[in-house]
PDB file of N, CA and C in Angstrom:
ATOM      1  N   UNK A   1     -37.683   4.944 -24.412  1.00  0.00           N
ATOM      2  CA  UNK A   1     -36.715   3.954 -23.951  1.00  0.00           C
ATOM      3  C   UNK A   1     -35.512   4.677 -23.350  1.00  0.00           C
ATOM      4  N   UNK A   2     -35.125   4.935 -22.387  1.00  0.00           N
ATOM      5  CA  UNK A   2     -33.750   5.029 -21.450  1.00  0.00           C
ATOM      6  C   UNK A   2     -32.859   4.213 -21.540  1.00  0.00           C
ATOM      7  N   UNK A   3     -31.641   5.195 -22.173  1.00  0.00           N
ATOM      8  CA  UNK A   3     -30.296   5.181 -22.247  1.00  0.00           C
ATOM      9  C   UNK A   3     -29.835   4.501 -21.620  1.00  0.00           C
ATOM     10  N   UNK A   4     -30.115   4.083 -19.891  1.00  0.00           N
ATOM     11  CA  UNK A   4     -28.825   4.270 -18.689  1.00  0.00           C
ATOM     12  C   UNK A   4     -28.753   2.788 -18.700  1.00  0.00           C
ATOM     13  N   UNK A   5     -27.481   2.467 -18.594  1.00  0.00           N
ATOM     14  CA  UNK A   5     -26.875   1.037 -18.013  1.00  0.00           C
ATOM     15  C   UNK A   5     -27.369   0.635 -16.917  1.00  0.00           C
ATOM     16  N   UNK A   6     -27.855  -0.284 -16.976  1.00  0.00           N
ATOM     17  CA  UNK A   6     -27.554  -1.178 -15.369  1.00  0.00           C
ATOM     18  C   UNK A   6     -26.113  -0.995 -14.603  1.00  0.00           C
ATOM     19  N   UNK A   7     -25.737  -0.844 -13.400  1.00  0.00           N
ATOM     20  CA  UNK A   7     -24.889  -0.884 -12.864  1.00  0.00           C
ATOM     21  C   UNK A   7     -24.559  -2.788 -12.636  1.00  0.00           C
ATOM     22  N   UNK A   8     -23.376  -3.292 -12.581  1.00  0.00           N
ATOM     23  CA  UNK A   8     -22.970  -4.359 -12.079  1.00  0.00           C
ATOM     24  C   UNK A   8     -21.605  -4.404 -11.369  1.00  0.00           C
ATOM     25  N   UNK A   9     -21.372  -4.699  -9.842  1.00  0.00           N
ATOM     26  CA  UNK A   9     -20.295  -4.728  -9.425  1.00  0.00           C
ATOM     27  C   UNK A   9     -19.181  -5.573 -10.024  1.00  0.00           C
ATOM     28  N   UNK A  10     -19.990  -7.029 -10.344  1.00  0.00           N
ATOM     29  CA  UNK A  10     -19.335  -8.089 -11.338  1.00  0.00           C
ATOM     30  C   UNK A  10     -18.237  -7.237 -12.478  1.00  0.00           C
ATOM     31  N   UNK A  11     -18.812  -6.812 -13.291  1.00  0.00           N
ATOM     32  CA  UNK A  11     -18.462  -5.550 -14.638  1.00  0.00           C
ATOM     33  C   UNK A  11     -17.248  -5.188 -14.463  1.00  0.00           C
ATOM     34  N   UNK A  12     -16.933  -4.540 -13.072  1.00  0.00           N
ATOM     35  CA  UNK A  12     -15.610  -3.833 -12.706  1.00  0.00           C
ATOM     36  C   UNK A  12     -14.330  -4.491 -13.054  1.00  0.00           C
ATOM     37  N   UNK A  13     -13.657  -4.205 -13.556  1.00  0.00           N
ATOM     38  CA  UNK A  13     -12.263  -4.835 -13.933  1.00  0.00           C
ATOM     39  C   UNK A  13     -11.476  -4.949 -13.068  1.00  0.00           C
ATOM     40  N   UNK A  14     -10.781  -6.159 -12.423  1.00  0.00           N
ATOM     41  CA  UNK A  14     -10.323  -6.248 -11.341  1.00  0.00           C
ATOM     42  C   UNK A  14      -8.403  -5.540 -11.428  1.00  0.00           C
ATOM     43  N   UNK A  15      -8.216  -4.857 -10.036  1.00  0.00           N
ATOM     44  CA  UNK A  15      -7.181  -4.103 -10.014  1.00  0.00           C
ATOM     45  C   UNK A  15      -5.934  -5.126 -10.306  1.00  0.00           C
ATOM     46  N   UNK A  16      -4.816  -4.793 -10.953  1.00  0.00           N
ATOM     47  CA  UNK A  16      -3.447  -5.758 -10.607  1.00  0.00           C
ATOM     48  C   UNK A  16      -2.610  -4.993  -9.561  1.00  0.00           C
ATOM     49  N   UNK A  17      -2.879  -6.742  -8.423  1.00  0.00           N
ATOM     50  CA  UNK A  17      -2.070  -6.396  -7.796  1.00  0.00           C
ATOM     51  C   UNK A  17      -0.573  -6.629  -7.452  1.00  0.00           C
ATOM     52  N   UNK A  18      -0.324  -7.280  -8.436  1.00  0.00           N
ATOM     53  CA  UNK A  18       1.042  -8.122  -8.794  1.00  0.00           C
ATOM     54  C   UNK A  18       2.219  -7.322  -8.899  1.00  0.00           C
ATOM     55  N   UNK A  19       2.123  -5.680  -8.838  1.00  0.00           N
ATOM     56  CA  UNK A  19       3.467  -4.939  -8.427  1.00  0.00           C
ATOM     57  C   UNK A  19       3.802  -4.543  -7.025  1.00  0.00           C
ATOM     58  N   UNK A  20       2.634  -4.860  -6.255  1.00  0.00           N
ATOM     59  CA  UNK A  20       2.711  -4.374  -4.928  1.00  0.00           C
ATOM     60  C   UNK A  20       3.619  -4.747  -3.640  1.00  0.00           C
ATOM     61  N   UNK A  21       4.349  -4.036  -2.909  1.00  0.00           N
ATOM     62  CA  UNK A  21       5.104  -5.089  -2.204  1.00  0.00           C
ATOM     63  C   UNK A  21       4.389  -5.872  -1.329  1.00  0.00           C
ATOM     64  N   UNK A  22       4.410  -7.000  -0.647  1.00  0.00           N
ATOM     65  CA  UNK A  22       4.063  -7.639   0.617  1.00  0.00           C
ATOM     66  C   UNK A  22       4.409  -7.539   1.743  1.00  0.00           C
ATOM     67  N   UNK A  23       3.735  -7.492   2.719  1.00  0.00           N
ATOM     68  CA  UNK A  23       4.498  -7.123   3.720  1.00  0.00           C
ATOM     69  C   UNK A  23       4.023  -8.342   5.253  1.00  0.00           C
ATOM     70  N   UNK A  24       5.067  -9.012   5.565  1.00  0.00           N
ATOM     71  CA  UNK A  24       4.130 -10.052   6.731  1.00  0.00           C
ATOM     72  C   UNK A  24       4.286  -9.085   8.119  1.00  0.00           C
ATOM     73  N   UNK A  25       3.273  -9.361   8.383  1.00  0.00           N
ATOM     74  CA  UNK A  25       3.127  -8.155   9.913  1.00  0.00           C
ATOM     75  C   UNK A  25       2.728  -9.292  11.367  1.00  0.00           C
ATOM     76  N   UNK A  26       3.003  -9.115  12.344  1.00  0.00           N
ATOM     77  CA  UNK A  26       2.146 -10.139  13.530  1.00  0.00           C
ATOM     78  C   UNK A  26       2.086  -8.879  14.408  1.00  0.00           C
ATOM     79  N   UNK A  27       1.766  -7.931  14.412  1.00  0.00           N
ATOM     80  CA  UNK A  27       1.132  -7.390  15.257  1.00  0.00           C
ATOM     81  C   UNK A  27       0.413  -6.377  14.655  1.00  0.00           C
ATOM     82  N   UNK A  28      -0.898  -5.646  15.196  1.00  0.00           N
ATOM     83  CA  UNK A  28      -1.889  -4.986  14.534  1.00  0.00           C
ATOM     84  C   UNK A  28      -2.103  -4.307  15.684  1.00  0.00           C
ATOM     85  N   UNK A  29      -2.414  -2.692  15.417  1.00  0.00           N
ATOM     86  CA  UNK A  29      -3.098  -1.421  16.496  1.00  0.00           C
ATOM     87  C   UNK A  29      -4.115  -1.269  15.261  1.00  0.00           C
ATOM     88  N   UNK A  30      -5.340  -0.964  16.444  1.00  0.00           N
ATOM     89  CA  UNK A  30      -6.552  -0.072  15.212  1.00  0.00           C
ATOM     90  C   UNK A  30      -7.073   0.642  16.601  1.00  0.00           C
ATOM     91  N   UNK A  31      -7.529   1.659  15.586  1.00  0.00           N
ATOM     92  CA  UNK A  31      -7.599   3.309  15.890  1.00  0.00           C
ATOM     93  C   UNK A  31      -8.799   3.375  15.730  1.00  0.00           C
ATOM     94  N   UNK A  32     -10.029   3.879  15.898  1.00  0.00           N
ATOM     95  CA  UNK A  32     -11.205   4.680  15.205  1.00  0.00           C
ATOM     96  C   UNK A  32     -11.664   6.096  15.622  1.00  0.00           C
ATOM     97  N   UNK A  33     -11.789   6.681  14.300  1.00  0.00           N
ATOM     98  CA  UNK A  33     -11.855   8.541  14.763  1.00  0.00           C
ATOM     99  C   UNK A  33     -13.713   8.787  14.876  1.00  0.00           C
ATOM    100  N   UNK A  34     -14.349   9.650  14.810  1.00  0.00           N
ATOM    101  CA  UNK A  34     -15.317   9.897  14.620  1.00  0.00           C
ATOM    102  C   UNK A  34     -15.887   9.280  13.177  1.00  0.00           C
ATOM    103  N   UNK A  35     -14.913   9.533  12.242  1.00  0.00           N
ATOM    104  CA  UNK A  35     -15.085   9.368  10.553  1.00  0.00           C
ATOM    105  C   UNK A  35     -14.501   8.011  10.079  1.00  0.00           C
ATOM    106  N   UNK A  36     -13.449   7.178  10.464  1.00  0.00           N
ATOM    107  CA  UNK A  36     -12.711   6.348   9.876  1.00  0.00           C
ATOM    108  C   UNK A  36     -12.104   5.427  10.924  1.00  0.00           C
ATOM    109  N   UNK A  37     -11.614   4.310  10.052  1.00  0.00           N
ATOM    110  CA  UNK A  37     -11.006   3.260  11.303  1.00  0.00           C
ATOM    111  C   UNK A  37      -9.377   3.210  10.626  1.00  0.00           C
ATOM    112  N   UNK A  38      -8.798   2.980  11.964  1.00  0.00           N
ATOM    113  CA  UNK A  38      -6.999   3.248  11.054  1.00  0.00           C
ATOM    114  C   UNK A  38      -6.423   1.757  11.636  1.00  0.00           C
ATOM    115  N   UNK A  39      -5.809   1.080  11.027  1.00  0.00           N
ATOM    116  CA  UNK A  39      -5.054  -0.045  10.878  1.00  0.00           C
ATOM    117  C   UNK A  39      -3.656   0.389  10.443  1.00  0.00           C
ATOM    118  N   UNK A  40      -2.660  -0.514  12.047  1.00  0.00           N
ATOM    119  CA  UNK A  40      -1.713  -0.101  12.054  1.00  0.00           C
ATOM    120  C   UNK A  40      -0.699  -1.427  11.804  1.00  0.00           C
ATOM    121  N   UNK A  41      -0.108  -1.771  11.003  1.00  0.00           N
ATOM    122  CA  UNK A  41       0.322  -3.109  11.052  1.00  0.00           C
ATOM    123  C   UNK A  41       2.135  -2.874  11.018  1.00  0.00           C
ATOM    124  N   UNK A  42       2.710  -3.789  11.991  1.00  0.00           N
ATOM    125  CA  UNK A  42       4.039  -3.989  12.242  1.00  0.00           C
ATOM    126  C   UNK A  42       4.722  -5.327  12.284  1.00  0.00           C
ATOM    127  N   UNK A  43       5.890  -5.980  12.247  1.00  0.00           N
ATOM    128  CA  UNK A  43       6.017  -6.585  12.909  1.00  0.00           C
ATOM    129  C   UNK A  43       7.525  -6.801  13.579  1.00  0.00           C
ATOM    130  N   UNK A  44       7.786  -8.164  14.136  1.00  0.00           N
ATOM    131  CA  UNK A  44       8.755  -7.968  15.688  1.00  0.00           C
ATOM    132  C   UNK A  44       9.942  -8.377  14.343  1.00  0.00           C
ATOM    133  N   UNK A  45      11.052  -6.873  15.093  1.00  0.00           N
ATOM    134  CA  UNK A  45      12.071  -7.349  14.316  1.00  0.00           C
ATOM    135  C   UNK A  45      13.088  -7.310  15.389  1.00  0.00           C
ATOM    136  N   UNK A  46      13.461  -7.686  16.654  1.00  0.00           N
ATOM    137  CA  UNK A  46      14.281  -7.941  17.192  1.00  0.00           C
ATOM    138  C   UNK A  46      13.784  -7.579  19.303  1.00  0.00           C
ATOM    139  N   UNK A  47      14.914  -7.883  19.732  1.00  0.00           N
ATOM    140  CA  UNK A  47      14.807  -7.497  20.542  1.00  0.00           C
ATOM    141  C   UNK A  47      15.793  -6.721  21.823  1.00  0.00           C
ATOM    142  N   UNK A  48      15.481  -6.413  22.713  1.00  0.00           N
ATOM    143  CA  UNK A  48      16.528  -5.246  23.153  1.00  0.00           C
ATOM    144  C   UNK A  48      15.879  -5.973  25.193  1.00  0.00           C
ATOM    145  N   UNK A  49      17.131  -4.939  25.181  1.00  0.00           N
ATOM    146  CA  UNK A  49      17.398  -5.374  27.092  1.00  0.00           C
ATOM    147  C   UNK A  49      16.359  -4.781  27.411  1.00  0.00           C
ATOM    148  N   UNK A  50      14.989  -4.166  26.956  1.00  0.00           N
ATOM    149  CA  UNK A  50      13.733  -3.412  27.520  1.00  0.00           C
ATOM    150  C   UNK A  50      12.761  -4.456  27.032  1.00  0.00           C
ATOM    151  N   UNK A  51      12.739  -5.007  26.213  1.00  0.00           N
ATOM    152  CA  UNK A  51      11.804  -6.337  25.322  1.00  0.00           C
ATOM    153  C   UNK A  51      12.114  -6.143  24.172  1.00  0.00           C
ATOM    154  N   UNK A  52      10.441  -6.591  23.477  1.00  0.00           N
ATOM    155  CA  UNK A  52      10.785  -6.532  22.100  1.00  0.00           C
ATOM    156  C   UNK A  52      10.283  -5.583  21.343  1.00  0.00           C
ATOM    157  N   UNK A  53      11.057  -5.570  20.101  1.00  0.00           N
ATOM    158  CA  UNK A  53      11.325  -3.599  19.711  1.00  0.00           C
ATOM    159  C   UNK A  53      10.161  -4.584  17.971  1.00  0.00           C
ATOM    160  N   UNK A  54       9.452  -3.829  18.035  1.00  0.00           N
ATOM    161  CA  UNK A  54       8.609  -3.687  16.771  1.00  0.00           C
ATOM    162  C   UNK A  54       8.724  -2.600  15.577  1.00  0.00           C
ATOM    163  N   UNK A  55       8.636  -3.411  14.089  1.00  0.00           N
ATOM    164  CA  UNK A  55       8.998  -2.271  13.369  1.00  0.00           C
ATOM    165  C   UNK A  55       7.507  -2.070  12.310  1.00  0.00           C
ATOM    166  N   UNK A  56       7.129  -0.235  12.496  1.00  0.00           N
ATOM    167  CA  UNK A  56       6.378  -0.028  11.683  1.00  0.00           C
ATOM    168  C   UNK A  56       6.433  -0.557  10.199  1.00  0.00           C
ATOM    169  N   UNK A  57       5.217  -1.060   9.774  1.00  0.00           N
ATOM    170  CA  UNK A  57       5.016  -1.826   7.915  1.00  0.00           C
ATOM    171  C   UNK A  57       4.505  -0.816   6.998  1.00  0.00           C
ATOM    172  N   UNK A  58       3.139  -0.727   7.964  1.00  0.00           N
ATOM    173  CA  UNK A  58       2.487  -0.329   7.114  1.00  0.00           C
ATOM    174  C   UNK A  58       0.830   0.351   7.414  1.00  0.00           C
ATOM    175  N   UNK A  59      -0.127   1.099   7.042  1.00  0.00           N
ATOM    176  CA  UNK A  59      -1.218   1.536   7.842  1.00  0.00           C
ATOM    177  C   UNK A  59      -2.044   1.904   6.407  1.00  0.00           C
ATOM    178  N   UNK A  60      -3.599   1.104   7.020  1.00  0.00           N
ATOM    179  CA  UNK A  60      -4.412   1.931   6.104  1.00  0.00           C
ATOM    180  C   UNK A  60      -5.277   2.576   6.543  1.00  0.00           C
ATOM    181  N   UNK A  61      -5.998   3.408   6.268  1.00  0.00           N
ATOM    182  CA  UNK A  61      -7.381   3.828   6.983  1.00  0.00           C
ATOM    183  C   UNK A  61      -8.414   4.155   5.569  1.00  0.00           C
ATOM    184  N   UNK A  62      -9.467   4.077   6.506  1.00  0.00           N
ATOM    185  CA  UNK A  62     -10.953   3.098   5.042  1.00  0.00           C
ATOM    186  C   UNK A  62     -12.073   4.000   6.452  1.00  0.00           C
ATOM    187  N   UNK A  63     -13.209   4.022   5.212  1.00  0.00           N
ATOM    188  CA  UNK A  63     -14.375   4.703   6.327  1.00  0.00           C
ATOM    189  C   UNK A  63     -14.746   3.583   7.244  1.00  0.00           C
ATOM    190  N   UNK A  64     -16.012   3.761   8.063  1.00  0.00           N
ATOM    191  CA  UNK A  64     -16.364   2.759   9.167  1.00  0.00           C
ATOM    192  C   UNK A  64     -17.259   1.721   7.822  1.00  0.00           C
ATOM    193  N   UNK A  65     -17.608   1.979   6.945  1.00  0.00           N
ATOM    194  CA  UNK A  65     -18.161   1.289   5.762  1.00  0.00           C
ATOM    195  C   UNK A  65     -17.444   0.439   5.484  1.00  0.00           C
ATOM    196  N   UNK A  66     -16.585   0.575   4.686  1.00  0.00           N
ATOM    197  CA  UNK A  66     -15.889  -0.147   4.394  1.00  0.00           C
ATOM    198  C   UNK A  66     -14.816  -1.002   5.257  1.00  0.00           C
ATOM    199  N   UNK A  67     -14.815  -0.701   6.935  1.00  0.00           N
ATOM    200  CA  UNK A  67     -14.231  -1.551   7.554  1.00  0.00           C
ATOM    201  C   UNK A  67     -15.402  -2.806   8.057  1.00  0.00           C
ATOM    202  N   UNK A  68     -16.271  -2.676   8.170  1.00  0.00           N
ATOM    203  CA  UNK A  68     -17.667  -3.130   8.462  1.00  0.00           C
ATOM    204  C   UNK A  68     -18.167  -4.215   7.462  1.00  0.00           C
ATOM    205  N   UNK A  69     -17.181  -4.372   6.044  1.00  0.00           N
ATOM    206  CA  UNK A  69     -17.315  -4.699   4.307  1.00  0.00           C
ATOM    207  C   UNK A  69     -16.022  -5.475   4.705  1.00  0.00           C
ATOM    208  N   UNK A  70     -14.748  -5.077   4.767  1.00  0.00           N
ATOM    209  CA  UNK A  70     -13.360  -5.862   5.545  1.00  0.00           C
ATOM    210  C   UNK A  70     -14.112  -7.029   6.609  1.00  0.00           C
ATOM    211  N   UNK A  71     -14.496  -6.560   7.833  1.00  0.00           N
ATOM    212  CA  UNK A  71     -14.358  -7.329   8.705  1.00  0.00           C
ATOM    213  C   UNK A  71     -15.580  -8.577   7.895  1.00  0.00           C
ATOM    214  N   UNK A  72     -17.100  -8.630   7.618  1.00  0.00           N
ATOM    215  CA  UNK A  72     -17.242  -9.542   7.292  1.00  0.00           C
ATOM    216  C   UNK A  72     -16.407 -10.684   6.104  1.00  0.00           C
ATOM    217  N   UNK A  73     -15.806 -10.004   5.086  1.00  0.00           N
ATOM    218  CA  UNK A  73     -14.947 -10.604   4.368  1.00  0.00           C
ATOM    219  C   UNK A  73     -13.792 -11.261   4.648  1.00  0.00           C
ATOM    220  N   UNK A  74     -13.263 -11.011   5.939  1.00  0.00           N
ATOM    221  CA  UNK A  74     -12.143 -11.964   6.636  1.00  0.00           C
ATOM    222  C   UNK A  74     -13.041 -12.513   7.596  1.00  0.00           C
ATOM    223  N   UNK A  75     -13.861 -12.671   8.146  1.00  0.00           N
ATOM    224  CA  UNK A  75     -15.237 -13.565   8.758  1.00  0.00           C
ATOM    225  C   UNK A  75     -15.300 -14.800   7.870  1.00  0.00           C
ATOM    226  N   UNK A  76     -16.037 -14.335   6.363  1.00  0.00           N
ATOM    227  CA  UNK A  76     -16.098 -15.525   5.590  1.00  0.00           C
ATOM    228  C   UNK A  76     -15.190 -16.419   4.985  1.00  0.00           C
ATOM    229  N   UNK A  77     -13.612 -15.804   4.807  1.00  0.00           N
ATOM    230  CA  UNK A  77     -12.102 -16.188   4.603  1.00  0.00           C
ATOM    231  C   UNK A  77     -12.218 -17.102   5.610  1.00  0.00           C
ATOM    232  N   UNK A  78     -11.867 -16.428   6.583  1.00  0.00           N
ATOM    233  CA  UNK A  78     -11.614 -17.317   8.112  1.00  0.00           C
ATOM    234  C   UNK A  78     -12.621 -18.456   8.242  1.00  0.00           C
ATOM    235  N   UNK A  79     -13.704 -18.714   8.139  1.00  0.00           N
ATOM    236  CA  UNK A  79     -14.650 -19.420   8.353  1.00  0.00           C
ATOM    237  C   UNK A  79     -14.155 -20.720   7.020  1.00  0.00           C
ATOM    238  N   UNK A  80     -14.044 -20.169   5.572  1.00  0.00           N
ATOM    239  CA  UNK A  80     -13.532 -21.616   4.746  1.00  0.00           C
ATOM    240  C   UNK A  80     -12.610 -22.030   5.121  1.00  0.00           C
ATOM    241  N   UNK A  81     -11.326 -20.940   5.635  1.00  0.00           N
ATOM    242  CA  UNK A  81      -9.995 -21.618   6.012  1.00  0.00           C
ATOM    243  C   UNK A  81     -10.252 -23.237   7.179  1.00  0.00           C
ATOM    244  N   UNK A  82     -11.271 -22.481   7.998  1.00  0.00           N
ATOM    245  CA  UNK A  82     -11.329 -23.393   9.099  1.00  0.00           C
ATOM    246  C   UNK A  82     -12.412 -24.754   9.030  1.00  0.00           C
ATOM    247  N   UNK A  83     -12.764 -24.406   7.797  1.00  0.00           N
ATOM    248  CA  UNK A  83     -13.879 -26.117   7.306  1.00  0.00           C
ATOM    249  C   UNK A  83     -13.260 -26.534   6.742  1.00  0.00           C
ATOM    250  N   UNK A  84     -11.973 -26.315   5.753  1.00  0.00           N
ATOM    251  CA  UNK A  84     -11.220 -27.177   5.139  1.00  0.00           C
ATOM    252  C   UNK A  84     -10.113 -27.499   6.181  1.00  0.00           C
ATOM    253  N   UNK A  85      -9.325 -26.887   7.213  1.00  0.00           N
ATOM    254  CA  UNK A  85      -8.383 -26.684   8.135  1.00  0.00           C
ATOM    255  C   UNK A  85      -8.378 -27.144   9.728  1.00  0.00           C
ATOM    256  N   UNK A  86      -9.310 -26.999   9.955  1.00  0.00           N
ATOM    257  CA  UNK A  86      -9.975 -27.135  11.611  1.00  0.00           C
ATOM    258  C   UNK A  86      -9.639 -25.664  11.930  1.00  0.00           C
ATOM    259  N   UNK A  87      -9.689 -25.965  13.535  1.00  0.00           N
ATOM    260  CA  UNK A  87     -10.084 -24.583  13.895  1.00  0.00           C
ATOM    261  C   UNK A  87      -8.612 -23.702  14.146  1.00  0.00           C
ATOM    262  N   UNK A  88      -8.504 -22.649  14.158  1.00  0.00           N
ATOM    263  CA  UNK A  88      -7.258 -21.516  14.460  1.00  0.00           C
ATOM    264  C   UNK A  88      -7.427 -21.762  15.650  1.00  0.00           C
ATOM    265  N   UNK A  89      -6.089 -22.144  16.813  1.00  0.00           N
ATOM    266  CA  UNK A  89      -6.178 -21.965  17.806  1.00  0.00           C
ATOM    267  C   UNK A  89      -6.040 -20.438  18.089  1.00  0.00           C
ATOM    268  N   UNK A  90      -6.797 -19.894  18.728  1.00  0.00           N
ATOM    269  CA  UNK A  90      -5.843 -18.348  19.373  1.00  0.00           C
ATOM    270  C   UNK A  90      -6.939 -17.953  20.524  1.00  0.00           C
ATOM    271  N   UNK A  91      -6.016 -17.648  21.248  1.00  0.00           N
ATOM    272  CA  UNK A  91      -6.543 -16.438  22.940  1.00  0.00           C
ATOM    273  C   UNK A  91      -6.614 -15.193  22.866  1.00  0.00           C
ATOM    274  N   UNK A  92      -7.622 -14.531  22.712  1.00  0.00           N
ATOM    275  CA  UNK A  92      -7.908 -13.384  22.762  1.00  0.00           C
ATOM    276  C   UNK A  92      -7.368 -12.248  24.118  1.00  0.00           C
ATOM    277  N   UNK A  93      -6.475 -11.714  24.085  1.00  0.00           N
ATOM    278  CA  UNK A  93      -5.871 -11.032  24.959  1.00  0.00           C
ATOM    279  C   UNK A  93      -6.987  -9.923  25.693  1.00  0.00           C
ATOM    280  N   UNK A  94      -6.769 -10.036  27.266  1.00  0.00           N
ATOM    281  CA  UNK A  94      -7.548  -8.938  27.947  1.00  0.00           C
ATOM    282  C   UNK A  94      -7.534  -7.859  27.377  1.00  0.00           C
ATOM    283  N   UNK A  95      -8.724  -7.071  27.196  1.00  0.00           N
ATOM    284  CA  UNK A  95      -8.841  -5.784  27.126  1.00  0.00           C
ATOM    285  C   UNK A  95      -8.475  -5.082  28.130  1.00  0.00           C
TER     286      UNK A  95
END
């Protein structure tokens, strides 16, 4: 008979995140290197006689795995928001 546990992701004790600061951002740069994807989040804190001046928040970077694990998980967020909500208007800006 073998020792070894079953693994269960369930099992894991979930992190607290209740000391963390918040931060609201409306604008986002992402980066991807060979190895990782980088998320750059800011947002508009004023503006100046050139436009508007944006202030760095905050940045994470996560492998292409785990951004690939992100993006469907704000897919399925986004998707309940919008069956209980209707739809997000937004325009996708030219590349």
């Amino acid at each position: 008979m073998s020792d070894e546990k079953s693994f269960s992701p369930e099992a894991i004790p979930k992190p607290n995140f209740s000391g963390l600061p918040l931060n609201y951002v409306d604008a986002v740069e992402i980066v991807s290197t060979t190895w990782d994807l980088r998320i750059f989040f800011s947002a508009l804190a004023g503006s100046t006689g050139d436009g508007l001046r944006y202030e760095a928040r905050s940045a994470v970077v996560m492998s292409m795995e785990h951004a690939k694990a992100l993006s469907h998980g704000l897919a399925k967020r986004i998707k309940q928001f919008e069956d209980q909500n209707g739809s997000i208007p937004w325009t996708p800006k030219p590349e």
